[in-house]
N, C-alpha and C. Protein backbone atom coordinates (compact mmCIF):
# COMPACT_ATOMS: atom_id res chain seq x y z
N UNK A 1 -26.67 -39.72 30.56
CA UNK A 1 -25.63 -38.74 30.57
C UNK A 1 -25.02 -38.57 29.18
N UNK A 2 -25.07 -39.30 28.69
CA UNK A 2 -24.28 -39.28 27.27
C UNK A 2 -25.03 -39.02 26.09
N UNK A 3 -26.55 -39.11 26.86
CA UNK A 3 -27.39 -38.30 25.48
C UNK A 3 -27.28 -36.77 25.93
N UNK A 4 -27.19 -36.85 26.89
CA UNK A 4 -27.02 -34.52 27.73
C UNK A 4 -26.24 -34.49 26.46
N UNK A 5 -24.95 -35.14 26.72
CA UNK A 5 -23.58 -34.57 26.32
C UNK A 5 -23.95 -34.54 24.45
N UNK A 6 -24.15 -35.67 23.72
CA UNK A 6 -24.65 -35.72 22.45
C UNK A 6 -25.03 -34.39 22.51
N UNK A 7 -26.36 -33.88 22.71
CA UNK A 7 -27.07 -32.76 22.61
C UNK A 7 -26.49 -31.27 22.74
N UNK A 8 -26.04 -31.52 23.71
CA UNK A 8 -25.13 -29.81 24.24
C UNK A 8 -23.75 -29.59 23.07
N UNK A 9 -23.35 -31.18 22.93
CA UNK A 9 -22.45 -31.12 21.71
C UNK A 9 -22.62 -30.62 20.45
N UNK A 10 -23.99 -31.12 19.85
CA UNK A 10 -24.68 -30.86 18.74
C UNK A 10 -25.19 -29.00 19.09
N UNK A 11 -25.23 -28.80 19.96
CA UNK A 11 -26.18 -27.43 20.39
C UNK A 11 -24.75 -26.75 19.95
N UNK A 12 -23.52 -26.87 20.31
CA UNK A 12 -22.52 -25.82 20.50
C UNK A 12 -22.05 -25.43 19.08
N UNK A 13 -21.95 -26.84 17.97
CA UNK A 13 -21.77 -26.95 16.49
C UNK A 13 -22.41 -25.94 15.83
N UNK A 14 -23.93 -26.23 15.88
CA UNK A 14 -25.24 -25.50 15.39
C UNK A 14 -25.12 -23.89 15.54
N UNK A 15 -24.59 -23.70 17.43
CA UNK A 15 -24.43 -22.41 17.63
C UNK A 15 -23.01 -21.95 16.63
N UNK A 16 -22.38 -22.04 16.59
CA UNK A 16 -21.09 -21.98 16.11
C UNK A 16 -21.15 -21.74 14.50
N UNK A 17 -22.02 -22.12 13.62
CA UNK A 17 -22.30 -22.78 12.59
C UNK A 17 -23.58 -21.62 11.80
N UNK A 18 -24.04 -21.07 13.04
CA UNK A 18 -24.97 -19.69 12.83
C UNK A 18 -24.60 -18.56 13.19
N UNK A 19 -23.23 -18.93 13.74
CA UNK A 19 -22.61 -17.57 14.10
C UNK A 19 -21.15 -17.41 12.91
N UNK A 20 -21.15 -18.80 11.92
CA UNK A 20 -20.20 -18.60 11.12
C UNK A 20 -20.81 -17.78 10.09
N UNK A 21 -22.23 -17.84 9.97
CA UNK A 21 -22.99 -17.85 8.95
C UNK A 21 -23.64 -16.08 9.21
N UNK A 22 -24.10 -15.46 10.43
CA UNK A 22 -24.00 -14.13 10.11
C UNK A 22 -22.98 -13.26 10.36
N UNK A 23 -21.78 -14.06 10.31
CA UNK A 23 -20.39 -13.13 10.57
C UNK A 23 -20.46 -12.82 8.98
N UNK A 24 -19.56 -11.73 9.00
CA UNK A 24 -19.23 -10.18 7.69
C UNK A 24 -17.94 -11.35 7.06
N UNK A 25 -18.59 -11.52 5.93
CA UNK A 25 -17.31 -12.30 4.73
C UNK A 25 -16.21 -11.48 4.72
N UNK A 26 -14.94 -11.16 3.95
CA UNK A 26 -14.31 -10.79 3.66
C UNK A 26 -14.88 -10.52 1.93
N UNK A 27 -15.03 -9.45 1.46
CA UNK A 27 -15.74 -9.01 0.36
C UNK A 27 -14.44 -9.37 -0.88
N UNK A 28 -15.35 -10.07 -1.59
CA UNK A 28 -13.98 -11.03 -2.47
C UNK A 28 -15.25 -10.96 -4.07
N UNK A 29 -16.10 -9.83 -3.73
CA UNK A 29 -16.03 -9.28 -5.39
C UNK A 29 -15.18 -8.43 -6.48
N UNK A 30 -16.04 -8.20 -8.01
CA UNK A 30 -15.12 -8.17 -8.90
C UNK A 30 -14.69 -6.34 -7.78
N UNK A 31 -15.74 -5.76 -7.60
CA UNK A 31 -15.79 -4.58 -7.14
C UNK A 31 -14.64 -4.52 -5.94
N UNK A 32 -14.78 -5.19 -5.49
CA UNK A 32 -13.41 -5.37 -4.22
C UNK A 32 -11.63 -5.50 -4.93
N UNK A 33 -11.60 -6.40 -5.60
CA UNK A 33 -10.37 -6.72 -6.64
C UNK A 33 -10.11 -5.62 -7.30
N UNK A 34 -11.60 -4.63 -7.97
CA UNK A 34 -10.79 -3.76 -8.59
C UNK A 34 -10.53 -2.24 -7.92
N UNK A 35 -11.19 -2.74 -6.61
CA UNK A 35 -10.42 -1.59 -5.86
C UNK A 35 -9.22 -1.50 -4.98
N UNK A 36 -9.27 -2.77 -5.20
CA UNK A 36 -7.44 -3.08 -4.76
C UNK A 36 -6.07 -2.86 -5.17
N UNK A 37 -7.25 -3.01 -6.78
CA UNK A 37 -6.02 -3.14 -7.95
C UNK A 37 -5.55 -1.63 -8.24
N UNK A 38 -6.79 -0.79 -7.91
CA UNK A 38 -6.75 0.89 -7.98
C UNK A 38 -5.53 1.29 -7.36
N UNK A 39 -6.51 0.88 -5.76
CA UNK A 39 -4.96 1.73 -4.55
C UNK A 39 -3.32 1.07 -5.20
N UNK A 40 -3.37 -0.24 -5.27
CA UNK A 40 -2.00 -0.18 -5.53
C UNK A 40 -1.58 0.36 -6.95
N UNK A 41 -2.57 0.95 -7.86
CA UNK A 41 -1.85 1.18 -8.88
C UNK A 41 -1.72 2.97 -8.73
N UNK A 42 -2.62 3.41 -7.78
CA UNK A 42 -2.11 4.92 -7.47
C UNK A 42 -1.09 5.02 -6.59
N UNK A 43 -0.75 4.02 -5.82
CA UNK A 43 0.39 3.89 -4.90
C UNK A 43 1.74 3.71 -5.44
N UNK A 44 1.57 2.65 -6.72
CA UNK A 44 2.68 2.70 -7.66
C UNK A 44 3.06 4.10 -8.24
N UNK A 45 1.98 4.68 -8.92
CA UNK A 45 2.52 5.97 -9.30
C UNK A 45 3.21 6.89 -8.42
N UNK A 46 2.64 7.27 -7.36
CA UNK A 46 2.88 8.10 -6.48
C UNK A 46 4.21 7.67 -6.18
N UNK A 47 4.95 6.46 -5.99
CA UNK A 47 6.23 6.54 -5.69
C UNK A 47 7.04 6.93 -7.32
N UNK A 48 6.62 6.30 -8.07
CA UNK A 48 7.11 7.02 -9.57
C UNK A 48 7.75 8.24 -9.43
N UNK A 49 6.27 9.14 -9.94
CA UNK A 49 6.43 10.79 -9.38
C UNK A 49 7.42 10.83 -8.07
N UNK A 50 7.22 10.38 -6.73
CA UNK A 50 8.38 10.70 -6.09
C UNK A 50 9.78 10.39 -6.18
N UNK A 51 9.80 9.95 -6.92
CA UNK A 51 11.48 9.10 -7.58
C UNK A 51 11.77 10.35 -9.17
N UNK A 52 10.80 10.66 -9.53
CA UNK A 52 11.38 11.62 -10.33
C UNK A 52 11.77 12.73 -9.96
N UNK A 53 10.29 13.35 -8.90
CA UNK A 53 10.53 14.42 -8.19
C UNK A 53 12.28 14.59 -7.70
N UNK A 54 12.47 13.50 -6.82
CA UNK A 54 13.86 13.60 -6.46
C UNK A 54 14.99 13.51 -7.65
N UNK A 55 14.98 12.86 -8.44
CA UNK A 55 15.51 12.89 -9.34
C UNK A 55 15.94 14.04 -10.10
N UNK A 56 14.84 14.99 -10.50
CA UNK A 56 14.79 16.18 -10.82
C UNK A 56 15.66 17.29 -9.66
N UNK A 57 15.09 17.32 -8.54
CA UNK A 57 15.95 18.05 -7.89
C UNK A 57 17.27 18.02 -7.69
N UNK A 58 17.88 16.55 -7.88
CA UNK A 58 18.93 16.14 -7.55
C UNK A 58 19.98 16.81 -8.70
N UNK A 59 18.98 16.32 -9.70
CA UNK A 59 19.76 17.40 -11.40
C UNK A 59 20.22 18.55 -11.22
N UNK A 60 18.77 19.02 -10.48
CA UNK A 60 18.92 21.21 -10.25
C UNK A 60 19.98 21.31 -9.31
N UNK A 61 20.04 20.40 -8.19
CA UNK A 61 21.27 21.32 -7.35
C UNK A 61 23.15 20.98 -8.05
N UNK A 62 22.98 19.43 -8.83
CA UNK A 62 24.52 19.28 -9.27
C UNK A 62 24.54 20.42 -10.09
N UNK A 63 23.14 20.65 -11.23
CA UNK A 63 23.41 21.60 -12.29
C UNK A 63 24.11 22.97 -11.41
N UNK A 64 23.09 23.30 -10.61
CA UNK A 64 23.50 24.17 -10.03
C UNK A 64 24.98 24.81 -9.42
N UNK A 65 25.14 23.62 -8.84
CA UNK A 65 27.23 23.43 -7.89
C UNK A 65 27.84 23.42 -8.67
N UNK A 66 27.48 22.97 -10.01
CA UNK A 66 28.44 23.36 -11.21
C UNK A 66 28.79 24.41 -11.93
N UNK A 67 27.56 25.12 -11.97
CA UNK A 67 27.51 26.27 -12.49
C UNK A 67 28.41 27.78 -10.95
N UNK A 68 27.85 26.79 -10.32
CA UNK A 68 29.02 28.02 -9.17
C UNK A 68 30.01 27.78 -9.26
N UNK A 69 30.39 26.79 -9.27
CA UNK A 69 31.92 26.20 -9.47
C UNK A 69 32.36 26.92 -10.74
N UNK A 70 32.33 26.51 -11.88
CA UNK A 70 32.55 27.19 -13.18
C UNK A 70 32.47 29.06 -13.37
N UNK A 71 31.47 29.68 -12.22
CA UNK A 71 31.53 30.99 -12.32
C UNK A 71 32.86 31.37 -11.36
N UNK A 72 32.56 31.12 -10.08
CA UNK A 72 33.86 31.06 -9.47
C UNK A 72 34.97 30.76 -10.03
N UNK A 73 35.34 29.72 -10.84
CA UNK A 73 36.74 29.72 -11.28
C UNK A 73 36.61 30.62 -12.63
N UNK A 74 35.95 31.18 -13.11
CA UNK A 74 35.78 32.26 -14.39
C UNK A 74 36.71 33.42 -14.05
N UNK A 75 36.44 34.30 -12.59
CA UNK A 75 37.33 35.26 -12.68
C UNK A 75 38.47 35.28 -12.15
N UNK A 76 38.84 34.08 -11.68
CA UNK A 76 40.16 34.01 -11.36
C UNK A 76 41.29 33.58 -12.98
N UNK A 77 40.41 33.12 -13.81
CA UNK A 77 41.27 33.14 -14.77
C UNK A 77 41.44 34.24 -15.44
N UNK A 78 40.23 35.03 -15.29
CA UNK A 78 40.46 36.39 -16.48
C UNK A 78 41.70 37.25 -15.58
């Protein structure tokens, strides 16, 4: 009985051990790293540009409320 068990033991390792072996790696080349390094560095930009974008608009509408403000109070002084 205890040689079954040895055996079926050793059988389950082996199985286990060939199924570690044609499982899909996690791809940990230079080609992988530097496409990692890509997305996050177009991802960085893209919030950039959107932080200016807003930024910019944020300019145009104060510029803007100011400039109504300042026309509006124009003819009440003349």
């Amino acid at each position: 009985m205890t040689v079954g068990y040895a055996f079926s033991h050793e059988t389950v390792f082996a199985d286990l051990r060939l199924a570690a072996m044609k499982r899909e790696r996690e791809p940990s080349s230079k080609a992988y790293r530097q496409d990692r390094f890509e997305n996050t560095e177009r991802a960085a930009k893209e919030t950039i540009e959107a932080e200016q974008r807003a930024r910019r608009e944020k300019t145009k509408r104060l510029k803007e409320l100011r400039l109504a403000q300042q026309s509006g109070q124009d003819p009440a002084t003349k």
